[in-house]
PDBML (XML) file of the C-alpha atoms, coordinates in Angstrom:
<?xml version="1.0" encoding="UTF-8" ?>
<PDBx:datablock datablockName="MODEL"
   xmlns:PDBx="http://pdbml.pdb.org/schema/pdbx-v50.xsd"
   xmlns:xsi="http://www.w3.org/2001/XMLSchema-instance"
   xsi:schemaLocation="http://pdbml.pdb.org/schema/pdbx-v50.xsd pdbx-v50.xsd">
   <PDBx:atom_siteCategory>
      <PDBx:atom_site id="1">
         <PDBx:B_iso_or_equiv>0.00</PDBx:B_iso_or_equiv>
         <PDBx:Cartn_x>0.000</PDBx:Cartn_x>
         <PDBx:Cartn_y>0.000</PDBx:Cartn_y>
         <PDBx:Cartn_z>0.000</PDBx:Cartn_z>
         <PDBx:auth_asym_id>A</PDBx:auth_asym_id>
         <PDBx:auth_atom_id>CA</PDBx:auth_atom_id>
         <PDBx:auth_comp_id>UNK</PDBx:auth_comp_id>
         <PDBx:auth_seq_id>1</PDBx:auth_seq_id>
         <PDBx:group_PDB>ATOM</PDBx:group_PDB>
         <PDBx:label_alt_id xsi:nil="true" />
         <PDBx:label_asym_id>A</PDBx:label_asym_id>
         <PDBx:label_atom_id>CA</PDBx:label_atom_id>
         <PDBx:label_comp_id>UNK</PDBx:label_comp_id>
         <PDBx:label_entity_id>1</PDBx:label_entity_id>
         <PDBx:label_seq_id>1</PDBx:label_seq_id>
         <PDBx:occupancy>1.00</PDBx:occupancy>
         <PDBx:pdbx_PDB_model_num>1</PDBx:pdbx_PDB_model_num>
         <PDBx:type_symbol>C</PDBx:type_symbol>
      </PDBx:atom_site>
      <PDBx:atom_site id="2">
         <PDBx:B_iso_or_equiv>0.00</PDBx:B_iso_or_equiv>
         <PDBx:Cartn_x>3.071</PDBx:Cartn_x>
         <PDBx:Cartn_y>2.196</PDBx:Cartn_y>
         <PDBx:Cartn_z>0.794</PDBx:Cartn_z>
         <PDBx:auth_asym_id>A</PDBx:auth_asym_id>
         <PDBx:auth_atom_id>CA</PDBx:auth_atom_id>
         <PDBx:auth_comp_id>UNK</PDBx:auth_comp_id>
         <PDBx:auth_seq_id>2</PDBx:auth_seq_id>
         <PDBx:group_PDB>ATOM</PDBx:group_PDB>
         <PDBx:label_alt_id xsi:nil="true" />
         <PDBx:label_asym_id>A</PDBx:label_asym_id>
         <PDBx:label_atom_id>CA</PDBx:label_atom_id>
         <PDBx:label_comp_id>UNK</PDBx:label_comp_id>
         <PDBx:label_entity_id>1</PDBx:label_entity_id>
         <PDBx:label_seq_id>2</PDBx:label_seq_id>
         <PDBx:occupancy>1.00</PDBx:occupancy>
         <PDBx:pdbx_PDB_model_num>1</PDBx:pdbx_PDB_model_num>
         <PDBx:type_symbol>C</PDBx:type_symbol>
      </PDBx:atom_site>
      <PDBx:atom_site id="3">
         <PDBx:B_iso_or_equiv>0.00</PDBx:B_iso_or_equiv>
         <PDBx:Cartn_x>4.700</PDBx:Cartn_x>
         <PDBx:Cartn_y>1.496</PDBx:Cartn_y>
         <PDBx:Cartn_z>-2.304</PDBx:Cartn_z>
         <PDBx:auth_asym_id>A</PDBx:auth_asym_id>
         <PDBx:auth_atom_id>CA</PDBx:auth_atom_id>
         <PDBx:auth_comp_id>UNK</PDBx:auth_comp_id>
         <PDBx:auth_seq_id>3</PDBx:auth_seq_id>
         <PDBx:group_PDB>ATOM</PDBx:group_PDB>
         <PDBx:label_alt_id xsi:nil="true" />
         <PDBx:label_asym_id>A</PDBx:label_asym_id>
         <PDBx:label_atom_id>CA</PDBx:label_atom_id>
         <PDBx:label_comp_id>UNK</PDBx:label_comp_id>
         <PDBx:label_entity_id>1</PDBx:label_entity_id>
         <PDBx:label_seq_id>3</PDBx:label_seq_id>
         <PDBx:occupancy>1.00</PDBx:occupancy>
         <PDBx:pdbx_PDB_model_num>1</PDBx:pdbx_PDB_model_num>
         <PDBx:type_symbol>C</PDBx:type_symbol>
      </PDBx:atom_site>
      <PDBx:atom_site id="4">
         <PDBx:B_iso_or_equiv>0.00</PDBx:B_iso_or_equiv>
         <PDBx:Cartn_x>1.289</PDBx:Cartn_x>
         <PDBx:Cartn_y>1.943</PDBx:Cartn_y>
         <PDBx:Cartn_z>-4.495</PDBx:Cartn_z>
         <PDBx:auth_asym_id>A</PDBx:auth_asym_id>
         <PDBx:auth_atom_id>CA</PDBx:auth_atom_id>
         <PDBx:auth_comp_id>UNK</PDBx:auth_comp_id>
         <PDBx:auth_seq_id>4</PDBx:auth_seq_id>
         <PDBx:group_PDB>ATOM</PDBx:group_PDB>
         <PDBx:label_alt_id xsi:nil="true" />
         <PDBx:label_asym_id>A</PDBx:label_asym_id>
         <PDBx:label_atom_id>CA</PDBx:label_atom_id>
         <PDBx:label_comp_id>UNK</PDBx:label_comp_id>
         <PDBx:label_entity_id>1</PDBx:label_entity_id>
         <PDBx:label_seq_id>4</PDBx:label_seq_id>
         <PDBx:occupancy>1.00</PDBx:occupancy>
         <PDBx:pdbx_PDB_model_num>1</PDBx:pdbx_PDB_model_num>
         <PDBx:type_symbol>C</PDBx:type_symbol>
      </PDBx:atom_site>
      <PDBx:atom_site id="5">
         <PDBx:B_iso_or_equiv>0.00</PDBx:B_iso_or_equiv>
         <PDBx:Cartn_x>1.201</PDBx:Cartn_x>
         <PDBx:Cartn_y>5.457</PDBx:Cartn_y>
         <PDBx:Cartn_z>-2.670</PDBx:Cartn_z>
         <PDBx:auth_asym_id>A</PDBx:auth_asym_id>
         <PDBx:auth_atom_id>CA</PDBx:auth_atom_id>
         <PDBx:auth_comp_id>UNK</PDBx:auth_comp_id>
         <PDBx:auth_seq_id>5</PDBx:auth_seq_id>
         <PDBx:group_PDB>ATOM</PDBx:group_PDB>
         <PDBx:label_alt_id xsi:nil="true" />
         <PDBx:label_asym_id>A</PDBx:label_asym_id>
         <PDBx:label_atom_id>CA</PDBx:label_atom_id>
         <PDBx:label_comp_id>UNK</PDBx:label_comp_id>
         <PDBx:label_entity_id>1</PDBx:label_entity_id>
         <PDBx:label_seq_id>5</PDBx:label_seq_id>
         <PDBx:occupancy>1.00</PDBx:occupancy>
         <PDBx:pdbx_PDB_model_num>1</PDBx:pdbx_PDB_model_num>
         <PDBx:type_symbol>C</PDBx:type_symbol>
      </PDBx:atom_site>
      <PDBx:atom_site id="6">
         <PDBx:B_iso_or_equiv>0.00</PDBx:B_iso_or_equiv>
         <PDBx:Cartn_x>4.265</PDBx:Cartn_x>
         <PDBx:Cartn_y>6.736</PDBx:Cartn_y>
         <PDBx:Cartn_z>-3.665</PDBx:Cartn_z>
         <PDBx:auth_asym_id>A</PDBx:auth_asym_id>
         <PDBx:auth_atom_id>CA</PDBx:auth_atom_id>
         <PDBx:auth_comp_id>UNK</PDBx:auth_comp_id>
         <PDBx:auth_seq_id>6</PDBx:auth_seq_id>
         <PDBx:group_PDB>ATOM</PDBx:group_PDB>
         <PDBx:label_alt_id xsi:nil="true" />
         <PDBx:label_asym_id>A</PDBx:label_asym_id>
         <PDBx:label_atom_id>CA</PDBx:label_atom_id>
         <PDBx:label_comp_id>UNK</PDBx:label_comp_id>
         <PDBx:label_entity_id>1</PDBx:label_entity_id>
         <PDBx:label_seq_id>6</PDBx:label_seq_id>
         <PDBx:occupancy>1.00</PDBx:occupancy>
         <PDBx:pdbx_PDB_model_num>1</PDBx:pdbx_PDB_model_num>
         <PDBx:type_symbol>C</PDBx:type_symbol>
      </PDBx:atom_site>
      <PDBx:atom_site id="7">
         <PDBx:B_iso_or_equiv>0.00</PDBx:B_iso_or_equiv>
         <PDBx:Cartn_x>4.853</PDBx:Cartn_x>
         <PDBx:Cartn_y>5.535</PDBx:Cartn_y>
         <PDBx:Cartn_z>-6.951</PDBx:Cartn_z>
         <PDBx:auth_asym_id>A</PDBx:auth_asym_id>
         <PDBx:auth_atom_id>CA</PDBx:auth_atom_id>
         <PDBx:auth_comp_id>UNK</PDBx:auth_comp_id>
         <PDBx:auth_seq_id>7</PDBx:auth_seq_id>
         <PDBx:group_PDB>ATOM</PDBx:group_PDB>
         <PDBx:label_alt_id xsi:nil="true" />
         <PDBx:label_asym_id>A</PDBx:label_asym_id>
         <PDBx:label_atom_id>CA</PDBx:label_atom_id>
         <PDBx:label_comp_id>UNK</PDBx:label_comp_id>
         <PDBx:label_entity_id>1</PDBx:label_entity_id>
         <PDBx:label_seq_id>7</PDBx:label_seq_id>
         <PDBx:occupancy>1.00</PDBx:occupancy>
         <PDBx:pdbx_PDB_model_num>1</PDBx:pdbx_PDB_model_num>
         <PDBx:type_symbol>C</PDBx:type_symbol>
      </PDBx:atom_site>
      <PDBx:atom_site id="8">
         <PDBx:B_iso_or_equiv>0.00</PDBx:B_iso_or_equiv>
         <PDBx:Cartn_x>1.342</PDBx:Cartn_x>
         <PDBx:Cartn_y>7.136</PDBx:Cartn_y>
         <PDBx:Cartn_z>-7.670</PDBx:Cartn_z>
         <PDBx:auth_asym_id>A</PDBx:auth_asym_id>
         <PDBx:auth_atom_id>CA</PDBx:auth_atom_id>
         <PDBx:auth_comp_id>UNK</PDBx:auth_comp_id>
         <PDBx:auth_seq_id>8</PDBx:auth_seq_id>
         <PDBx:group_PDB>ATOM</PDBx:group_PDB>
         <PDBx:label_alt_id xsi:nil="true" />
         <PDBx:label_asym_id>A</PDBx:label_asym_id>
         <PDBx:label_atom_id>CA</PDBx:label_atom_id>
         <PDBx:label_comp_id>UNK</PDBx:label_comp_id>
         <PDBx:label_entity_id>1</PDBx:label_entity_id>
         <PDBx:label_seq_id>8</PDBx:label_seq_id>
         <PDBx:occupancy>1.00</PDBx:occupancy>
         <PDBx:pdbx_PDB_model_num>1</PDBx:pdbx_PDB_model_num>
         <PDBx:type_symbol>C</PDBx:type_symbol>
      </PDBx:atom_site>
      <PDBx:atom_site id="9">
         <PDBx:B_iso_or_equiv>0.00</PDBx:B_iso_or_equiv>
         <PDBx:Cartn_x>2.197</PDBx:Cartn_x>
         <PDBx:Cartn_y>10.404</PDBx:Cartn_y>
         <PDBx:Cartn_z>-6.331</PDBx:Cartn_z>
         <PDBx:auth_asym_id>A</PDBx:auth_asym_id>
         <PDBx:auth_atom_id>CA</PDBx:auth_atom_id>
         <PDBx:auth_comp_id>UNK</PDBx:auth_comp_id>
         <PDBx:auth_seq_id>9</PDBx:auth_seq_id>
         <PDBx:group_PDB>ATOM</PDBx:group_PDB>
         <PDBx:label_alt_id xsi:nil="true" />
         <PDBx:label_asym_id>A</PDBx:label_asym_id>
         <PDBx:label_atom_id>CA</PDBx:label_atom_id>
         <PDBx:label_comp_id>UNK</PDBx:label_comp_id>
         <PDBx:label_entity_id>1</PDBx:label_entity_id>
         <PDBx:label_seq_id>9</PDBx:label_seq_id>
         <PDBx:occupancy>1.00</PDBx:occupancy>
         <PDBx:pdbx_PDB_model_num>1</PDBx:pdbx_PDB_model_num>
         <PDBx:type_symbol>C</PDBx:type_symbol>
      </PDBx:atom_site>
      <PDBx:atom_site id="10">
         <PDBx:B_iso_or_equiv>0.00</PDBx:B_iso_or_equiv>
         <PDBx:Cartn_x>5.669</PDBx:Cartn_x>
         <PDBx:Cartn_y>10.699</PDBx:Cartn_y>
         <PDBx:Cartn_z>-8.048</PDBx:Cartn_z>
         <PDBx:auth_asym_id>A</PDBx:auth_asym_id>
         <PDBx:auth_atom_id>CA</PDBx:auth_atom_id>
         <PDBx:auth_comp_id>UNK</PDBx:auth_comp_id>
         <PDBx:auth_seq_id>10</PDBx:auth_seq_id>
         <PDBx:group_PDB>ATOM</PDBx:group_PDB>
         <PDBx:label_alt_id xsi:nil="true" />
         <PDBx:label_asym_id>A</PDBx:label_asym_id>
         <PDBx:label_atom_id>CA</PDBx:label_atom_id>
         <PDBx:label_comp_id>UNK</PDBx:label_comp_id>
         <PDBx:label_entity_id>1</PDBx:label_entity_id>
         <PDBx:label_seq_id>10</PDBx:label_seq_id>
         <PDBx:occupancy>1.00</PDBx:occupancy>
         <PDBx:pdbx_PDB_model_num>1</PDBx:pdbx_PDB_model_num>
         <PDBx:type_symbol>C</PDBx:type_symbol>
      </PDBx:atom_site>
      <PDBx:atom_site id="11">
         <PDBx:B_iso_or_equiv>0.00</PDBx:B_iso_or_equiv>
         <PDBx:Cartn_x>3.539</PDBx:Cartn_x>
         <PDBx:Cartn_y>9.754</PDBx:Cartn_y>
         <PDBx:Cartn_z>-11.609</PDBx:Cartn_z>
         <PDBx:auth_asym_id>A</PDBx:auth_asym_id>
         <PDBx:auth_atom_id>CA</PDBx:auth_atom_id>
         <PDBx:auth_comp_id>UNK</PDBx:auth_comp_id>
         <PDBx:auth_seq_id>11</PDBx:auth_seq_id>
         <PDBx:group_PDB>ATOM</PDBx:group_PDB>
         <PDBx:label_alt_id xsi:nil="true" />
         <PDBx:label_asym_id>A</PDBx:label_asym_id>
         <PDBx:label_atom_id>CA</PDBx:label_atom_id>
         <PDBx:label_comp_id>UNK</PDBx:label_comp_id>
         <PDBx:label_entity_id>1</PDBx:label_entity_id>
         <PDBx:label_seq_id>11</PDBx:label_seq_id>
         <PDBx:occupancy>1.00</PDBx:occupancy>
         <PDBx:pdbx_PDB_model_num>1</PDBx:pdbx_PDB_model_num>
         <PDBx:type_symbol>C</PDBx:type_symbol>
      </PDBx:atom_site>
      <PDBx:atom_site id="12">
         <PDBx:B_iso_or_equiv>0.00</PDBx:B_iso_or_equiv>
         <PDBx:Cartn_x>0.695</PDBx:Cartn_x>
         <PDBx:Cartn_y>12.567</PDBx:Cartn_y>
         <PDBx:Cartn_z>-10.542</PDBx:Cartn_z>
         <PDBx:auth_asym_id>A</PDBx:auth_asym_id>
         <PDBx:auth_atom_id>CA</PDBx:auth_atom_id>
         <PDBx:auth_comp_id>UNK</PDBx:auth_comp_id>
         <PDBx:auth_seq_id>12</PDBx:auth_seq_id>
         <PDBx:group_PDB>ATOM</PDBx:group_PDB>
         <PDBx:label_alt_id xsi:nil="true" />
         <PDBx:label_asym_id>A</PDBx:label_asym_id>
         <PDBx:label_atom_id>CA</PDBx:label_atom_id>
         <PDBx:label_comp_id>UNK</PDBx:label_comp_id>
         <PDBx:label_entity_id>1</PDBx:label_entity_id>
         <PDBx:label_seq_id>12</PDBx:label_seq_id>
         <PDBx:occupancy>1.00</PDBx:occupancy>
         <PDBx:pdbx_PDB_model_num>1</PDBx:pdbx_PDB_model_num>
         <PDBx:type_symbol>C</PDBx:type_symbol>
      </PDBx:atom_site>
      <PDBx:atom_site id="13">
         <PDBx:B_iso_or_equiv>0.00</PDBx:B_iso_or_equiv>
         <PDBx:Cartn_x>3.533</PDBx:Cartn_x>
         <PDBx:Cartn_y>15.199</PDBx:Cartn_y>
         <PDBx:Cartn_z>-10.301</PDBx:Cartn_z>
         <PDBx:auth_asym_id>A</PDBx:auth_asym_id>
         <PDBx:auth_atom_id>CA</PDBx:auth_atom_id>
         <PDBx:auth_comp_id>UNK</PDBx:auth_comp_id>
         <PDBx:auth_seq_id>13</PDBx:auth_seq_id>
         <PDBx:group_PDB>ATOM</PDBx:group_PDB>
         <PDBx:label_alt_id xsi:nil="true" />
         <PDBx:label_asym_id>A</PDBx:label_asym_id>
         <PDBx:label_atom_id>CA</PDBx:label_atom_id>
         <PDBx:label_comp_id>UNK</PDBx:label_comp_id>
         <PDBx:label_entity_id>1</PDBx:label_entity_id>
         <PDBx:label_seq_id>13</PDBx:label_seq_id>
         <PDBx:occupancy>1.00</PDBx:occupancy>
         <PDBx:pdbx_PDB_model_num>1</PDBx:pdbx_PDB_model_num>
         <PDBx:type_symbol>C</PDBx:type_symbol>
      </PDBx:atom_site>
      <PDBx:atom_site id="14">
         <PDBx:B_iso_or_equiv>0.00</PDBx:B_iso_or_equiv>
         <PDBx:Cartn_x>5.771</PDBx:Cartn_x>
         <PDBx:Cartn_y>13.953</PDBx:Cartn_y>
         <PDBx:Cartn_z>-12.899</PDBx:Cartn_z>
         <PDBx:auth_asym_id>A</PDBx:auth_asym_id>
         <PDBx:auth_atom_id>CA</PDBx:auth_atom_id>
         <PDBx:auth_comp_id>UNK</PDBx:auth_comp_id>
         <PDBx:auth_seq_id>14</PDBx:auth_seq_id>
         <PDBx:group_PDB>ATOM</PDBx:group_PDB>
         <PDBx:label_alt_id xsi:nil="true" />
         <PDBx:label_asym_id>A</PDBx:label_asym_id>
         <PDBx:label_atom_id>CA</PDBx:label_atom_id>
         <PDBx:label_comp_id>UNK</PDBx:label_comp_id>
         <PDBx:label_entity_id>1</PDBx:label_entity_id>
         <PDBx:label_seq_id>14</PDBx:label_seq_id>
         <PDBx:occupancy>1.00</PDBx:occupancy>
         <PDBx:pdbx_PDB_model_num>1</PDBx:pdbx_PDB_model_num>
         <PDBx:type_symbol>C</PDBx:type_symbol>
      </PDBx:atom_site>
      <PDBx:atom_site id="15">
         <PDBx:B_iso_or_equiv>0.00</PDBx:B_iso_or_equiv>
         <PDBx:Cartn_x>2.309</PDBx:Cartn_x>
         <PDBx:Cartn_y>14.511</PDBx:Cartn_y>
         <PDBx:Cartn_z>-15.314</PDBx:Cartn_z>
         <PDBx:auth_asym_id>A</PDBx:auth_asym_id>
         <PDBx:auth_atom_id>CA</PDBx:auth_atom_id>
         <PDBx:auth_comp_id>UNK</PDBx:auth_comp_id>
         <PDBx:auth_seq_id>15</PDBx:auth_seq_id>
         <PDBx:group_PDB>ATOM</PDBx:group_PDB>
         <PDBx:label_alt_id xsi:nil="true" />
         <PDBx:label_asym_id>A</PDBx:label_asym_id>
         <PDBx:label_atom_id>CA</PDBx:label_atom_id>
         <PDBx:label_comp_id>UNK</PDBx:label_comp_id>
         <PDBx:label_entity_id>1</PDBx:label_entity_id>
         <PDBx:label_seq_id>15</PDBx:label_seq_id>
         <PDBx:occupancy>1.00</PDBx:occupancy>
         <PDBx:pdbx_PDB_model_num>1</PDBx:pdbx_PDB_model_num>
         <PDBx:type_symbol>C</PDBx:type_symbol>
      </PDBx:atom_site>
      <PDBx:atom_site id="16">
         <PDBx:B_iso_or_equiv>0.00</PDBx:B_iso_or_equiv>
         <PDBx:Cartn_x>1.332</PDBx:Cartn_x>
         <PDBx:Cartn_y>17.748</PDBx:Cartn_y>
         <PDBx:Cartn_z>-14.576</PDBx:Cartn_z>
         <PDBx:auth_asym_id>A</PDBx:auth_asym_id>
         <PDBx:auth_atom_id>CA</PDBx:auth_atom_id>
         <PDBx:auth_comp_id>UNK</PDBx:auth_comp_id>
         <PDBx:auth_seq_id>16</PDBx:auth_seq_id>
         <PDBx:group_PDB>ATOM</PDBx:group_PDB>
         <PDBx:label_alt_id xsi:nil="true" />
         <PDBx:label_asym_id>A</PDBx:label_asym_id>
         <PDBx:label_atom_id>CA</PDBx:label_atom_id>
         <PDBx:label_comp_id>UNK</PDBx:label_comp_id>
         <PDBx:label_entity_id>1</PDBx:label_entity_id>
         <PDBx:label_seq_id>16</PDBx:label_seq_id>
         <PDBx:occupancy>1.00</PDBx:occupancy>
         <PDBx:pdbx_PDB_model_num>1</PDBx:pdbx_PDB_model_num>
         <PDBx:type_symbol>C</PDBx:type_symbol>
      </PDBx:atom_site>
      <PDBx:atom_site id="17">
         <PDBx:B_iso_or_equiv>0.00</PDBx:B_iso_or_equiv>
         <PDBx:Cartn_x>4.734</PDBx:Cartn_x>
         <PDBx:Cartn_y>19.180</PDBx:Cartn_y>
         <PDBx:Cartn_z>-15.223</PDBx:Cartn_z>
         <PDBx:auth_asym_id>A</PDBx:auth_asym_id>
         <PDBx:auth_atom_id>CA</PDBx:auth_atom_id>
         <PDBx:auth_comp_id>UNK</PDBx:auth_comp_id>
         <PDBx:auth_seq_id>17</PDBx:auth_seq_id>
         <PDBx:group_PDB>ATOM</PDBx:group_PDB>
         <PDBx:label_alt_id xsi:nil="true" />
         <PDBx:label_asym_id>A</PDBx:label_asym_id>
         <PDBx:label_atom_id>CA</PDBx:label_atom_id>
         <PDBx:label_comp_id>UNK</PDBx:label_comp_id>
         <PDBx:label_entity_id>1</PDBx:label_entity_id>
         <PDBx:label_seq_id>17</PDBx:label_seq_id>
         <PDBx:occupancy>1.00</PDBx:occupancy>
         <PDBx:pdbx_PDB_model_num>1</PDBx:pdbx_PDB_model_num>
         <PDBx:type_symbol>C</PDBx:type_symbol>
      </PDBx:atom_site>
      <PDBx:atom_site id="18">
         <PDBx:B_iso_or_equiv>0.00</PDBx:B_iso_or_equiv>
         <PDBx:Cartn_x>4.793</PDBx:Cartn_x>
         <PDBx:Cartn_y>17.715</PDBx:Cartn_y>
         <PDBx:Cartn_z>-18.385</PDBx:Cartn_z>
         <PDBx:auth_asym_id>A</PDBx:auth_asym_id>
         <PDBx:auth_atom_id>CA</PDBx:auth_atom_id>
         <PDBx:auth_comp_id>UNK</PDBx:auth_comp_id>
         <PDBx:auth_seq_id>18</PDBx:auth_seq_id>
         <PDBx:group_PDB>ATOM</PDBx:group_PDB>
         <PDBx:label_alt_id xsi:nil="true" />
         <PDBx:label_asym_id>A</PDBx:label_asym_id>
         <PDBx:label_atom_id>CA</PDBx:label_atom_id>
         <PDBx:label_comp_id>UNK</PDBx:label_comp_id>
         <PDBx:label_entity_id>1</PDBx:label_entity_id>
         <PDBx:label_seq_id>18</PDBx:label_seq_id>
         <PDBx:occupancy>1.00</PDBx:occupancy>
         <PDBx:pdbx_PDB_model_num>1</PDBx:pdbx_PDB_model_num>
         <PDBx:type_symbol>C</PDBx:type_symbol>
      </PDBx:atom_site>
      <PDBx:atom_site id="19">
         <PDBx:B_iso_or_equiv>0.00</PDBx:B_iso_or_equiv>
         <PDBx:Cartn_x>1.307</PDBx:Cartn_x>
         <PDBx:Cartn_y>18.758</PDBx:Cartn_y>
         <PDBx:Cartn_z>-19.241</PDBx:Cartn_z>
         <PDBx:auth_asym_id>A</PDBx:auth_asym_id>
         <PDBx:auth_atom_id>CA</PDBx:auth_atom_id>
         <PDBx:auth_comp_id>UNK</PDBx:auth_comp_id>
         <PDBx:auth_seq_id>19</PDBx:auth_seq_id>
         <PDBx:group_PDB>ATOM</PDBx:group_PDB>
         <PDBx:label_alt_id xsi:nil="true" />
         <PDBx:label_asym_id>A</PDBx:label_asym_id>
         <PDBx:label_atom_id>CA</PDBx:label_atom_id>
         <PDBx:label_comp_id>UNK</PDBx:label_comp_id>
         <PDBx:label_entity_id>1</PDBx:label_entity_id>
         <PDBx:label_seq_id>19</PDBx:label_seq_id>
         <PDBx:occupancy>1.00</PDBx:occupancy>
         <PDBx:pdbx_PDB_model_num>1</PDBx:pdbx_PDB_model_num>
         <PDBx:type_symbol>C</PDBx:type_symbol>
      </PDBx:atom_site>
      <PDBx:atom_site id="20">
         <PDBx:B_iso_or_equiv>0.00</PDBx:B_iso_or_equiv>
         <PDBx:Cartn_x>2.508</PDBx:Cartn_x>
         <PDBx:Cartn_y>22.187</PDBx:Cartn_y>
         <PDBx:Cartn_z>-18.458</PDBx:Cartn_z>
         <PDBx:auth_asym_id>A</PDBx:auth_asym_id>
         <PDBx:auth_atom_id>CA</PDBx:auth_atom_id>
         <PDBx:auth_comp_id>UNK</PDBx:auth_comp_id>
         <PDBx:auth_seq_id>20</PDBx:auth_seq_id>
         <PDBx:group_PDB>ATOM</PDBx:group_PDB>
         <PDBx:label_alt_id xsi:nil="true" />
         <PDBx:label_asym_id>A</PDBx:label_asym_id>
         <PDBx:label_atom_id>CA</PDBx:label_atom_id>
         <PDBx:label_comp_id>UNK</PDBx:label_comp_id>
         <PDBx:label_entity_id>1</PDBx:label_entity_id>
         <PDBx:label_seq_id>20</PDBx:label_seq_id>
         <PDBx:occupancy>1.00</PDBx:occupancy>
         <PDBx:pdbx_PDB_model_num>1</PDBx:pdbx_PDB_model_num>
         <PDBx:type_symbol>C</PDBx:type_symbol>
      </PDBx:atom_site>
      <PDBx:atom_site id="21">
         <PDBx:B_iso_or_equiv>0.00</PDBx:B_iso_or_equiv>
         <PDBx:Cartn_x>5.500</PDBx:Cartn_x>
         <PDBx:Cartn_y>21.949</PDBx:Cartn_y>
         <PDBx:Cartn_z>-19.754</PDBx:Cartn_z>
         <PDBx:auth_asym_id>A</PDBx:auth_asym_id>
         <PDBx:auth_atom_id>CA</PDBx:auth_atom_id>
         <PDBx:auth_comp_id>UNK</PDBx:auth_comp_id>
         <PDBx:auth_seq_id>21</PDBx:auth_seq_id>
         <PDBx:group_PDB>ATOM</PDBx:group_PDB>
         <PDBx:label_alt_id xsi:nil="true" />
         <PDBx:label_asym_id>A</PDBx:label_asym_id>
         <PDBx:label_atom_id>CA</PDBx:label_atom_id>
         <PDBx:label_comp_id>UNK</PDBx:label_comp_id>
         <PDBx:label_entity_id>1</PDBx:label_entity_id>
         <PDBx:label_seq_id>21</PDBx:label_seq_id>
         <PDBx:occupancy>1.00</PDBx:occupancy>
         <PDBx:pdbx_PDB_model_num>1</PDBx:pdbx_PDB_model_num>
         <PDBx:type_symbol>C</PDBx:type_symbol>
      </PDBx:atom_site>
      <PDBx:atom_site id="22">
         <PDBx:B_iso_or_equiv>0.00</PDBx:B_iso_or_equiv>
         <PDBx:Cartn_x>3.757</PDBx:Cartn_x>
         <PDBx:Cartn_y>20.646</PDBx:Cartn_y>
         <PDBx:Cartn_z>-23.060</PDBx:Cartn_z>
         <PDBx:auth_asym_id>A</PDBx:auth_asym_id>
         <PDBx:auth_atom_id>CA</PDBx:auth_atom_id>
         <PDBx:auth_comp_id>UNK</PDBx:auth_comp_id>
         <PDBx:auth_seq_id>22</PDBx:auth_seq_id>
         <PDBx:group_PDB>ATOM</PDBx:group_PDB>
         <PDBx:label_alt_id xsi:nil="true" />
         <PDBx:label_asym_id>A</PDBx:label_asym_id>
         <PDBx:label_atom_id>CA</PDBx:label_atom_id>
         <PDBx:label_comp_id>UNK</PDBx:label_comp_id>
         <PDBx:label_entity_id>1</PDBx:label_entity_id>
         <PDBx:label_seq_id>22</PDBx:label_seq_id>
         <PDBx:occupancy>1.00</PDBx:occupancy>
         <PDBx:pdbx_PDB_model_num>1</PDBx:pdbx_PDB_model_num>
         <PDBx:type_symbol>C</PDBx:type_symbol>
      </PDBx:atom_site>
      <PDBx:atom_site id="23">
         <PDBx:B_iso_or_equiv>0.00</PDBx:B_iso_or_equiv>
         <PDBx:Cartn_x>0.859</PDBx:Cartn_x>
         <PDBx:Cartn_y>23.465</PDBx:Cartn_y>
         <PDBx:Cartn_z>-23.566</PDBx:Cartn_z>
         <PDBx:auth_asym_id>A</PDBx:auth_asym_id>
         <PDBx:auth_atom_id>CA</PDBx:auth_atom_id>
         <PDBx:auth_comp_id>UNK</PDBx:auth_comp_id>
         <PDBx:auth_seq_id>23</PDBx:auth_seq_id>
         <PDBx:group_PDB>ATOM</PDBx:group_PDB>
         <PDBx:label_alt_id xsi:nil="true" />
         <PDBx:label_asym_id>A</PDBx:label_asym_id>
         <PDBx:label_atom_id>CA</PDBx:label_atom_id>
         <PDBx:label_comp_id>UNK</PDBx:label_comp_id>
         <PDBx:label_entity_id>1</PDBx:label_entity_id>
         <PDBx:label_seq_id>23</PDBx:label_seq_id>
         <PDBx:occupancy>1.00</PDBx:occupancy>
         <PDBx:pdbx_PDB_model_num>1</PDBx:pdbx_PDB_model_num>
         <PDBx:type_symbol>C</PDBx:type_symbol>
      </PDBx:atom_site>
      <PDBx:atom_site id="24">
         <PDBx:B_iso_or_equiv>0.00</PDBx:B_iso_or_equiv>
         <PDBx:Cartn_x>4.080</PDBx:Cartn_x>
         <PDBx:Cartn_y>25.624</PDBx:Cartn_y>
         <PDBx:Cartn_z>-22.275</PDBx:Cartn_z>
         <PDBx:auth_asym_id>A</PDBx:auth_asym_id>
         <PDBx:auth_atom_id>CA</PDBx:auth_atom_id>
         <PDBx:auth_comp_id>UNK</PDBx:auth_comp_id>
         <PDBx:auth_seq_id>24</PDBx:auth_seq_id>
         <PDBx:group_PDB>ATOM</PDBx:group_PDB>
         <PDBx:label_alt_id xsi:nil="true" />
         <PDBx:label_asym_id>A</PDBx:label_asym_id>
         <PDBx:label_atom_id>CA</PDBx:label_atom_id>
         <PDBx:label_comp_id>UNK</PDBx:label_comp_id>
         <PDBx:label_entity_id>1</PDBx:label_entity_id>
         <PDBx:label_seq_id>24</PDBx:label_seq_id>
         <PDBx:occupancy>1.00</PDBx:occupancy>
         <PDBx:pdbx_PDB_model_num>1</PDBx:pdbx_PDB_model_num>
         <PDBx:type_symbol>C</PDBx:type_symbol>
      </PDBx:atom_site>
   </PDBx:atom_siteCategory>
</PDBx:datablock>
């Protein structure tokens, strides 16, 4: 449950600053 926590988080961020980084 840890693990799935984290490795979801890191993805979440690691997404939006593409996204903006993309329409950027």
């Amino acid at each position: 449950t840890t693990l799935a926590i984290i490795n979801t988080l890191s993805l979440i961020i690691g997404t939006l600053i593409a996204i903006g980084g993309a329409k950027a």
